[in-house]
C-alpha atoms as a PDB file:
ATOM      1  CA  UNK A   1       0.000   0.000   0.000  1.00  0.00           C
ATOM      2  CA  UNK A   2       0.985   3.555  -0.746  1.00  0.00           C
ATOM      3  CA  UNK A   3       2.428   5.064   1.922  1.00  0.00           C
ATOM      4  CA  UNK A   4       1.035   8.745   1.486  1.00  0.00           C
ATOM      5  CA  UNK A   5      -1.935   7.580  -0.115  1.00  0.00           C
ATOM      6  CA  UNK A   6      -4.295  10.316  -0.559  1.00  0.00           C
ATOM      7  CA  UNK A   7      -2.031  13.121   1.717  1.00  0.00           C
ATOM      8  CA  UNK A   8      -1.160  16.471   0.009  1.00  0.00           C
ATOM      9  CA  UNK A   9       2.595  17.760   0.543  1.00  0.00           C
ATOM     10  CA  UNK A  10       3.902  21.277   0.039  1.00  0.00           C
ATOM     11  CA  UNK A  11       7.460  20.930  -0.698  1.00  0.00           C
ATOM     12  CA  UNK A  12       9.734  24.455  -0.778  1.00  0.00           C
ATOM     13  CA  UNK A  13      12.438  24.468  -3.030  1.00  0.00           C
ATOM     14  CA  UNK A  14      10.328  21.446  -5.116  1.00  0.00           C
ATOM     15  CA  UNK A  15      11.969  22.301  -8.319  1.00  0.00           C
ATOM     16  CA  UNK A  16      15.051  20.738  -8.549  1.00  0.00           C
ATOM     17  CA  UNK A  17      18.151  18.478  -6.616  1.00  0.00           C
ATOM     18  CA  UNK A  18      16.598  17.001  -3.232  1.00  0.00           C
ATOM     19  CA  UNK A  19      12.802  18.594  -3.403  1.00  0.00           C
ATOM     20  CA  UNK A  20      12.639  17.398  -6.836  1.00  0.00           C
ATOM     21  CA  UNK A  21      13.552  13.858  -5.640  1.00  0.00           C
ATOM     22  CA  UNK A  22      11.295  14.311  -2.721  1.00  0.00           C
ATOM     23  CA  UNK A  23       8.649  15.042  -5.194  1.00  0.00           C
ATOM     24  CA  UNK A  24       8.971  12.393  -6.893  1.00  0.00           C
ATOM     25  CA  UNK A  25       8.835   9.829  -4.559  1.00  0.00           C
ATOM     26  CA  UNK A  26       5.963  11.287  -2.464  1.00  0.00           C
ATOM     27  CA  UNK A  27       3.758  11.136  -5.950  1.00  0.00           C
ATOM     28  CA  UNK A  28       5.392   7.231  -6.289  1.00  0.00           C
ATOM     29  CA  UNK A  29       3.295   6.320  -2.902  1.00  0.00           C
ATOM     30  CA  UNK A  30       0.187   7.996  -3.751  1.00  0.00           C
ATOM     31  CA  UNK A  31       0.823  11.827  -2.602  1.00  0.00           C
ATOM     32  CA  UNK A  32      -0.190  14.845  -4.514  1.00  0.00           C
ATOM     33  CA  UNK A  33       2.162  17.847  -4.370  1.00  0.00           C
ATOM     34  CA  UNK A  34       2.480  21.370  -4.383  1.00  0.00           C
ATOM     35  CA  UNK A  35       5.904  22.357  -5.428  1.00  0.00           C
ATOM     36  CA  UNK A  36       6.647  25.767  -4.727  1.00  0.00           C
ATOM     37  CA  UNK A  37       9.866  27.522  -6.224  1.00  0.00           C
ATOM     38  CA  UNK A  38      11.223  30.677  -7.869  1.00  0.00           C
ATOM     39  CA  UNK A  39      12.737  28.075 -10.697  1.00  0.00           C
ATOM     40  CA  UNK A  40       9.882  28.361 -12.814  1.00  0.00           C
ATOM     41  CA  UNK A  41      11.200  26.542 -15.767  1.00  0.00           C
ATOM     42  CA  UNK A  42      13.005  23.456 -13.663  1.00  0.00           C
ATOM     43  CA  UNK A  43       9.116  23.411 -11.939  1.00  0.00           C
ATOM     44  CA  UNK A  44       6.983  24.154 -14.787  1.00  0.00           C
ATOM     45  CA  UNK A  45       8.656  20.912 -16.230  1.00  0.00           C
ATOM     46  CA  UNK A  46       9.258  18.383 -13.111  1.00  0.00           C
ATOM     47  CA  UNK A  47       4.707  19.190 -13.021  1.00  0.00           C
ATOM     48  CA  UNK A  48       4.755  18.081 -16.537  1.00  0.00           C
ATOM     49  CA  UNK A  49       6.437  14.503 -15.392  1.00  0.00           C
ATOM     50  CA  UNK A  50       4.597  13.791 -12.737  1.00  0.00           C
ATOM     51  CA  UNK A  51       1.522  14.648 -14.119  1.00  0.00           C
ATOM     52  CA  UNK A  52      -2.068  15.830 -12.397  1.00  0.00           C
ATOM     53  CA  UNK A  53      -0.485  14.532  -9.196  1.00  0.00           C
ATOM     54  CA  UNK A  54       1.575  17.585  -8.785  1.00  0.00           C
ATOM     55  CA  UNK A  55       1.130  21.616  -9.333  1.00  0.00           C
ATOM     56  CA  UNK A  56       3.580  24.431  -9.262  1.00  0.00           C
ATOM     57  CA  UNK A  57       3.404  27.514  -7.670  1.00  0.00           C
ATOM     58  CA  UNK A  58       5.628  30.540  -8.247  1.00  0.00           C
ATOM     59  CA  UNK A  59       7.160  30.700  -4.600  1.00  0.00           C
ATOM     60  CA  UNK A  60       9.353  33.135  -2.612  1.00  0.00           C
ATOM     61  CA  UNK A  61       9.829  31.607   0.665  1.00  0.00           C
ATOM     62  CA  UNK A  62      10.298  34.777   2.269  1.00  0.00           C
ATOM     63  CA  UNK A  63       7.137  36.626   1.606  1.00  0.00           C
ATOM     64  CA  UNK A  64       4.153  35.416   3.905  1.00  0.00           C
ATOM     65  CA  UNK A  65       1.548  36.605   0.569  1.00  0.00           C
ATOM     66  CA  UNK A  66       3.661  33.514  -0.512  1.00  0.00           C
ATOM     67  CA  UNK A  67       2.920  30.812   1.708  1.00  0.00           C
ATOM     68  CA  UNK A  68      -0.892  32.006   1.605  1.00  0.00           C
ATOM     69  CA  UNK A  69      -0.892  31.301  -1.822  1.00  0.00           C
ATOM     70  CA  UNK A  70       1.266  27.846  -1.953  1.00  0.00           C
ATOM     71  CA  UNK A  71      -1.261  26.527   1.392  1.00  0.00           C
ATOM     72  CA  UNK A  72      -4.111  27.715  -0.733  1.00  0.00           C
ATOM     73  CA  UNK A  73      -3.181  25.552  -3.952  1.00  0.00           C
ATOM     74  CA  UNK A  74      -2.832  22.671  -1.548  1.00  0.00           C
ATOM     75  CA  UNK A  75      -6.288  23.125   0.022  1.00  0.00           C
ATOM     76  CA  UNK A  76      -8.203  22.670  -3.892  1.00  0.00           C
ATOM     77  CA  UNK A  77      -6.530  20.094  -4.216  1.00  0.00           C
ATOM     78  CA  UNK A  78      -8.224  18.512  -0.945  1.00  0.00           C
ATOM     79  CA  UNK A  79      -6.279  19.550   1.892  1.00  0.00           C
ATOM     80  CA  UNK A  80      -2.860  19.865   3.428  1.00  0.00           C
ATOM     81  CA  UNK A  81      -0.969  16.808   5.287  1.00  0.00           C
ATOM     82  CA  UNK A  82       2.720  17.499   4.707  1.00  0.00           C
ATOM     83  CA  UNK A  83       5.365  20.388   4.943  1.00  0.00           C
ATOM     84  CA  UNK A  84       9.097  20.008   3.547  1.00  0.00           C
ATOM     85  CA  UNK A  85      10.613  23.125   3.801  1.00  0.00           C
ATOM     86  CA  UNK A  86      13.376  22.236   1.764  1.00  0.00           C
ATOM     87  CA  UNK A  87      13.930  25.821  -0.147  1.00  0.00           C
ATOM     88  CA  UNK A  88      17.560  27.314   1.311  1.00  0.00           C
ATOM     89  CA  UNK A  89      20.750  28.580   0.237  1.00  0.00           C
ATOM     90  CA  UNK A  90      24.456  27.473   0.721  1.00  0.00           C
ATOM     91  CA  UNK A  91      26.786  30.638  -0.210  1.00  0.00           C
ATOM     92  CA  UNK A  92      30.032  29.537   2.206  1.00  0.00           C
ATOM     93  CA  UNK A  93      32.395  32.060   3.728  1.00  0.00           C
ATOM     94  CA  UNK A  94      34.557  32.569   6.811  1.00  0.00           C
ATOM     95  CA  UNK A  95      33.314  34.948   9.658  1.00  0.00           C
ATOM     96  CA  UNK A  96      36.004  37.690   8.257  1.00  0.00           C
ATOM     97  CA  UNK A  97      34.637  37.436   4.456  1.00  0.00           C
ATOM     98  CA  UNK A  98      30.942  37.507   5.277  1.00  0.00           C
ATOM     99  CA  UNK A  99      29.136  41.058   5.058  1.00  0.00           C
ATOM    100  CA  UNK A 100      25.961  41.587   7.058  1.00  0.00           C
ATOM    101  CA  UNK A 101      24.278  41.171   3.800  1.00  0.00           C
ATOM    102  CA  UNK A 102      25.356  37.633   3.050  1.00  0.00           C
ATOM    103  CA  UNK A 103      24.450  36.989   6.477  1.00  0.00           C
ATOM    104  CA  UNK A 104      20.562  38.587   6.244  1.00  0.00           C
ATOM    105  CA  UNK A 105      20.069  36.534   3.340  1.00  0.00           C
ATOM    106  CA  UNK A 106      20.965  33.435   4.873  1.00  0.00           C
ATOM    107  CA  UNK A 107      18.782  34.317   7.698  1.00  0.00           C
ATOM    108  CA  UNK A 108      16.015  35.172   5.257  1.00  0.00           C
ATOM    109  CA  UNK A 109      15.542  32.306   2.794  1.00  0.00           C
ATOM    110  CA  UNK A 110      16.621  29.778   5.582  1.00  0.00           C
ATOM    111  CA  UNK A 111      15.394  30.371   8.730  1.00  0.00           C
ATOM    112  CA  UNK A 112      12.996  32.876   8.149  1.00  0.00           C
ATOM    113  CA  UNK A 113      11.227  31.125   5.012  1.00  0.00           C
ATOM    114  CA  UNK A 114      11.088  27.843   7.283  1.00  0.00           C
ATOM    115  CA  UNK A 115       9.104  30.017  10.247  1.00  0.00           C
ATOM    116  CA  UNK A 116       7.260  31.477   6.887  1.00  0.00           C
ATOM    117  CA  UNK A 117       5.845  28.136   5.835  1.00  0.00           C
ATOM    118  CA  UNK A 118       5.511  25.894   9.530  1.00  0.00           C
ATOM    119  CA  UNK A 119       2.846  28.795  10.647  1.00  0.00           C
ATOM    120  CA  UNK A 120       1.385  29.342   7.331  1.00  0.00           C
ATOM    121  CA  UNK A 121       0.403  25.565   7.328  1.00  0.00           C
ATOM    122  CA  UNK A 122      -1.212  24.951  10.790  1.00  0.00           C
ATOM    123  CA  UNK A 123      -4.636  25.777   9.912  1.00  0.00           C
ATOM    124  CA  UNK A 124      -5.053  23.995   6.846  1.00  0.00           C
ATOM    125  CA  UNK A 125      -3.316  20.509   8.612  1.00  0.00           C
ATOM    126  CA  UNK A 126      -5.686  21.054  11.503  1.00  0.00           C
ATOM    127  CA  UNK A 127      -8.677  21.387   8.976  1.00  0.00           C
ATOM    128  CA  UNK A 128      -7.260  17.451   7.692  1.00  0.00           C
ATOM    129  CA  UNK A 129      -7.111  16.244  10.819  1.00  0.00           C
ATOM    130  CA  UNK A 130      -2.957  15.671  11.464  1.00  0.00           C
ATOM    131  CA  UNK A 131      -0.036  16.807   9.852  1.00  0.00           C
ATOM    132  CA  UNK A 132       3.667  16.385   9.288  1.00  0.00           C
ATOM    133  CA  UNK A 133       6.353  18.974   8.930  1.00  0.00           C
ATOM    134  CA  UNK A 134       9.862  18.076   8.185  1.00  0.00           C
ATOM    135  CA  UNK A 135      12.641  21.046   8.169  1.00  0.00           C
ATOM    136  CA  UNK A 136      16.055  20.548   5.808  1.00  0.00           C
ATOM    137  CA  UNK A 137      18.819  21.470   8.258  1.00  0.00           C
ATOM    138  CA  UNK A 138      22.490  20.002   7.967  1.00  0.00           C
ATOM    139  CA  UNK A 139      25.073  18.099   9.346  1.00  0.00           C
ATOM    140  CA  UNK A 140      25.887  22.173  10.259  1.00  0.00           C
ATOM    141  CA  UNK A 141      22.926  22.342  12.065  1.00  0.00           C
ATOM    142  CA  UNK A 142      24.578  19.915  14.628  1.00  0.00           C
ATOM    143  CA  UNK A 143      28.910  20.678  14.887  1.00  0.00           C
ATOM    144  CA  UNK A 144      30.779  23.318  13.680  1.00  0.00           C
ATOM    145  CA  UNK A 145      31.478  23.892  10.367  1.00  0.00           C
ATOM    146  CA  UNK A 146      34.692  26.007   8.807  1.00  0.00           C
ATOM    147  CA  UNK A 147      33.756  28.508   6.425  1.00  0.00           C
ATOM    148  CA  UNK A 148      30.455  29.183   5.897  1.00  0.00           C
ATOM    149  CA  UNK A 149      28.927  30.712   9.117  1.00  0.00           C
ATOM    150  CA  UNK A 150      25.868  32.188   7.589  1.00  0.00           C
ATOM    151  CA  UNK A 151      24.616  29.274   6.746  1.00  0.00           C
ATOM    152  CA  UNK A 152      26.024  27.156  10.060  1.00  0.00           C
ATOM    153  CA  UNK A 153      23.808  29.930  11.927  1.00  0.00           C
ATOM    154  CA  UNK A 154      20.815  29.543   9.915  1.00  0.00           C
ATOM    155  CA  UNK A 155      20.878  25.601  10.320  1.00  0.00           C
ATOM    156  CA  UNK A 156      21.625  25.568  13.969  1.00  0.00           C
ATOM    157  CA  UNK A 157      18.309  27.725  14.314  1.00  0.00           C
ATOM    158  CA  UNK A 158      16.024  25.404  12.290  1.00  0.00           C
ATOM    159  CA  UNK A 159      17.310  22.767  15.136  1.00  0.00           C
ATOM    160  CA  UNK A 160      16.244  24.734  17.564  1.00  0.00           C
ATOM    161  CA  UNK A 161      13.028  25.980  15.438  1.00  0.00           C
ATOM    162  CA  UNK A 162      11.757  22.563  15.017  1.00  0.00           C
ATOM    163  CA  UNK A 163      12.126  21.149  18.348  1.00  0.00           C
ATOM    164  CA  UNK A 164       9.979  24.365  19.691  1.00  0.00           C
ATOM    165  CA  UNK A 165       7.604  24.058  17.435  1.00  0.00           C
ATOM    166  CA  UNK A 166       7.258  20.183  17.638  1.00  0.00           C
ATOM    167  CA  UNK A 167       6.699  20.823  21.545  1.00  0.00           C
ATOM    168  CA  UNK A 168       4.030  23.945  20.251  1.00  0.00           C
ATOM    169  CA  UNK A 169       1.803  21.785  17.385  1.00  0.00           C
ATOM    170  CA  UNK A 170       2.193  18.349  19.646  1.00  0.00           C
ATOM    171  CA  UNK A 171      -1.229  19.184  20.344  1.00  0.00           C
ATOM    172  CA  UNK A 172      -2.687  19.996  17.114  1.00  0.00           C
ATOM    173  CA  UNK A 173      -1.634  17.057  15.987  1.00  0.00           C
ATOM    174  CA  UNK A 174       1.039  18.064  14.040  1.00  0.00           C
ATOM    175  CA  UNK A 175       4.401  16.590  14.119  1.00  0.00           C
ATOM    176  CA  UNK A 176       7.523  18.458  13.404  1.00  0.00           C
ATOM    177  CA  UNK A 177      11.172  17.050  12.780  1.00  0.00           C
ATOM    178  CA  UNK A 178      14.263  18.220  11.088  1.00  0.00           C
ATOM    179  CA  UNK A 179      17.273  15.682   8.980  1.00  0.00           C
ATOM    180  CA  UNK A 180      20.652  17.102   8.824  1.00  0.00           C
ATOM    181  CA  UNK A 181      22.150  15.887   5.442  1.00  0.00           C
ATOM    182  CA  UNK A 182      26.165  15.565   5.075  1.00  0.00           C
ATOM    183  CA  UNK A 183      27.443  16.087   1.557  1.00  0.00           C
ATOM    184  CA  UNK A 184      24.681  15.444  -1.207  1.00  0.00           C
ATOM    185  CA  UNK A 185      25.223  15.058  -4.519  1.00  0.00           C
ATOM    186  CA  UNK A 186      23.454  18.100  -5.954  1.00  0.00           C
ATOM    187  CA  UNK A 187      24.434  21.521  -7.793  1.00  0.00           C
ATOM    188  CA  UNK A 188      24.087  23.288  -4.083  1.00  0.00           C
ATOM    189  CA  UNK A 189      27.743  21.770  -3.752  1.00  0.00           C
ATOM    190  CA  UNK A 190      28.969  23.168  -7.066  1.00  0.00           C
ATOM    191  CA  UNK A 191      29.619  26.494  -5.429  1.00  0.00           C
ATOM    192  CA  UNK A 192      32.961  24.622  -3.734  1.00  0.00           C
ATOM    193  CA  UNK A 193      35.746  23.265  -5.901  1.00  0.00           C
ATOM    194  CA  UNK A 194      35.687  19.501  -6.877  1.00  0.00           C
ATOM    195  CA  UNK A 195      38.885  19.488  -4.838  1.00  0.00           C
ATOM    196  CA  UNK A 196      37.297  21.008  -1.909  1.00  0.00           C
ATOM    197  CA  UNK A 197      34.136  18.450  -1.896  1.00  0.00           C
ATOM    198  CA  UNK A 198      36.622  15.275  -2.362  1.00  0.00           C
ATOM    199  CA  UNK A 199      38.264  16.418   0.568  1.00  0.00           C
ATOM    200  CA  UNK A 200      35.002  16.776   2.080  1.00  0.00           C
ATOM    201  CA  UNK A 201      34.197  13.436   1.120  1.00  0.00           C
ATOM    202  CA  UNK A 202      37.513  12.210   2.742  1.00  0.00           C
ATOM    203  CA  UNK A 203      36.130  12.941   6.319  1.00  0.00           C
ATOM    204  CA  UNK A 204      33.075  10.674   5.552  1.00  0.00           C
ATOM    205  CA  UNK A 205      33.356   7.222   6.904  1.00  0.00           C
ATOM    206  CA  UNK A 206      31.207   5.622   4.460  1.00  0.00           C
ATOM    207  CA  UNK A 207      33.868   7.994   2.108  1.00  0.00           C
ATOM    208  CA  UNK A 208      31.112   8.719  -0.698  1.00  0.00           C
ATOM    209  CA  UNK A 209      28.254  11.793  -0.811  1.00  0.00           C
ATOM    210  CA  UNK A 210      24.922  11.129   0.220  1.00  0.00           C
ATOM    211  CA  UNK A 211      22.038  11.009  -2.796  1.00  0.00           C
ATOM    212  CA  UNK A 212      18.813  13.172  -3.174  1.00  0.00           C
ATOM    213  CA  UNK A 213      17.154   9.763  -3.675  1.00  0.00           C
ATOM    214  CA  UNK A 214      18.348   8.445  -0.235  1.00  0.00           C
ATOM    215  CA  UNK A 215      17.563  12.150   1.769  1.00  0.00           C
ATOM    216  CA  UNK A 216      13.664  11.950  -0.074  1.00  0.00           C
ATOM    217  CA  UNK A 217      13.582   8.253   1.627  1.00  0.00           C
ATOM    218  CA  UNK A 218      13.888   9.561   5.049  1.00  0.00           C
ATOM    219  CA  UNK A 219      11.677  12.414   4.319  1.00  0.00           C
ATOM    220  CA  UNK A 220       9.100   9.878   3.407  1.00  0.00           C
ATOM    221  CA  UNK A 221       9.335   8.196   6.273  1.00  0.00           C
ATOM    222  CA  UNK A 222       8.598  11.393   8.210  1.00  0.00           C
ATOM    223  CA  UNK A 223       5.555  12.698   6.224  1.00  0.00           C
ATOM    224  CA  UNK A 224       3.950   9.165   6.818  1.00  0.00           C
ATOM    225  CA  UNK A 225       2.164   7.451   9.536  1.00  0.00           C
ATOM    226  CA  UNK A 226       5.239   5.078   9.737  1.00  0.00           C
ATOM    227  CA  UNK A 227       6.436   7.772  12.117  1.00  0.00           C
ATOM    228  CA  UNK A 228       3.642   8.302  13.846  1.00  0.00           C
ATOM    229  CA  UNK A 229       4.903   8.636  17.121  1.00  0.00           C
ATOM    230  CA  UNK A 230       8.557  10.740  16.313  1.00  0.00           C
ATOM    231  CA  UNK A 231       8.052  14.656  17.025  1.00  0.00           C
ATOM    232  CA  UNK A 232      11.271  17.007  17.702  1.00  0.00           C
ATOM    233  CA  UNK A 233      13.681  14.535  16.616  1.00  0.00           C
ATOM    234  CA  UNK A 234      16.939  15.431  14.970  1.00  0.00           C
ATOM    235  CA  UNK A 235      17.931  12.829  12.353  1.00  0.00           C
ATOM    236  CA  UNK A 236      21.602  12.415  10.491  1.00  0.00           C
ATOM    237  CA  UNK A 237      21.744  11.548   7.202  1.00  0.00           C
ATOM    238  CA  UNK A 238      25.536  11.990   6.268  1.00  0.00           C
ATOM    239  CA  UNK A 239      27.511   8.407   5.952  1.00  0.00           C
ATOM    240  CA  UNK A 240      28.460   8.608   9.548  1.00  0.00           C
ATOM    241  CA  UNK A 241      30.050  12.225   9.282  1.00  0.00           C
ATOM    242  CA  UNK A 242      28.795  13.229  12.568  1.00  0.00           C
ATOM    243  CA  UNK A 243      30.229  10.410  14.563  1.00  0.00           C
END
């Protein structure tokens, strides 16, 4: 049996790389899904694959007008079950070569955008009865990281975001939890030099990046009544890099 049969997930950052994967596989087991993106093209054509399962929805994650609209698009298609707020950004820099600016935007599309869409969504999962929200931290969201502190910041918070909230919607019925993913193989990661990310890789015990494919698996597993009774929970998916 499908294991999102008939649930409707909102998935941030849907177009492409790991919320295009996670897109994917929540249509495979019976989900429809809103993907919401400023990629219009990359969206406009991952729709067109999966068919009358899924809509897009021209989305910037850090206007609330936004959210109303993406939550809205979910509720004709039936409801809302599901949040991934997947949408951030990975710009890496030291403490001494990031400007305030570098370090609003993190804070924006990140952290803000993920506050954004978990209170945007309440009322519309308490209207279907339950619902499951799953925040996209990092393996920076849980040890230091060298060189990119904006984004360490912004990561760290969405811990600390999720198990608040998860302790605030317990109640409603609404479950939240954030993964922490190690290196993925996706174009966020082209921004660093191959060099760089083999080095990276080198400090992996499993010694090999992580795959959209395999991050969407666990985020499955959190949208669906498999994980029923998991709220707050902070979940590694990095070959063992946090050991």
């Amino acid at each position: 049996m499908a294991r999102l049969n008939g649930k409707i997930i909102l998935i941030s950052g849907g177009a492409r790389g790991q919320g295009a994967a996670e897109a994917r596989l929540c249509v495979a087991e019976g989900a429809k899904v809103v993907i919401g993106d400023l990629l219009e093209t990359e969206g406009r054509a991952l729709v067109a694959e999966l068919g009358d399962r899924a809509i897009f929805v021209r989305q910037d994650v850090t206007k609330e007008s936004d959210w109303t609209a993406a939550v809205a698009a979910a509720e004709r298609l039936g409801g809302l079950h599901g949040l991934v707020n997947n949408a951030g950004i990975y710009q890496p820099a030291t403490l001494m070569e990031t400007d305030a600016a570098l370090f609003e935007r993190h804070m924006r599309i990140n952290q803000l955008g993920c506050f954004l869409g978990m209170k945007a969504v309440v009322p519309a999962m308490e209207t279907s009865g339950n619902g499951a929200i799953v925040n996209i931290s990092s393996v920076a969201g849980l040890r230091g990281s060298p060189g990119a502190i904006a984004y360490s910041a912004t990561k760290w918070a969405l811990r600390g975001m999720t198990k608040a909230a998860a302790i605030d919607l317990a109640p409603r019925h609404i479950r939240v939890n954030s993964i922490h993913p190690g290196p993925i193989d996706t174009d966020m990661l082209k921004v660093r030099t191959p060099e760089q990310n083999a080095r990276r890789v080198g400090l992996v015990p499993m010694k090999r990046m992580g795959t959209a494919q395999e991050v969407a698996g666990l985020v499955l597993f959190l949208l669906s009544d498999e994980s029923s009774y998991i709220t707050g929970a902070e979940i590694a998916i990095d070959g063992g890099a946090t050991l």
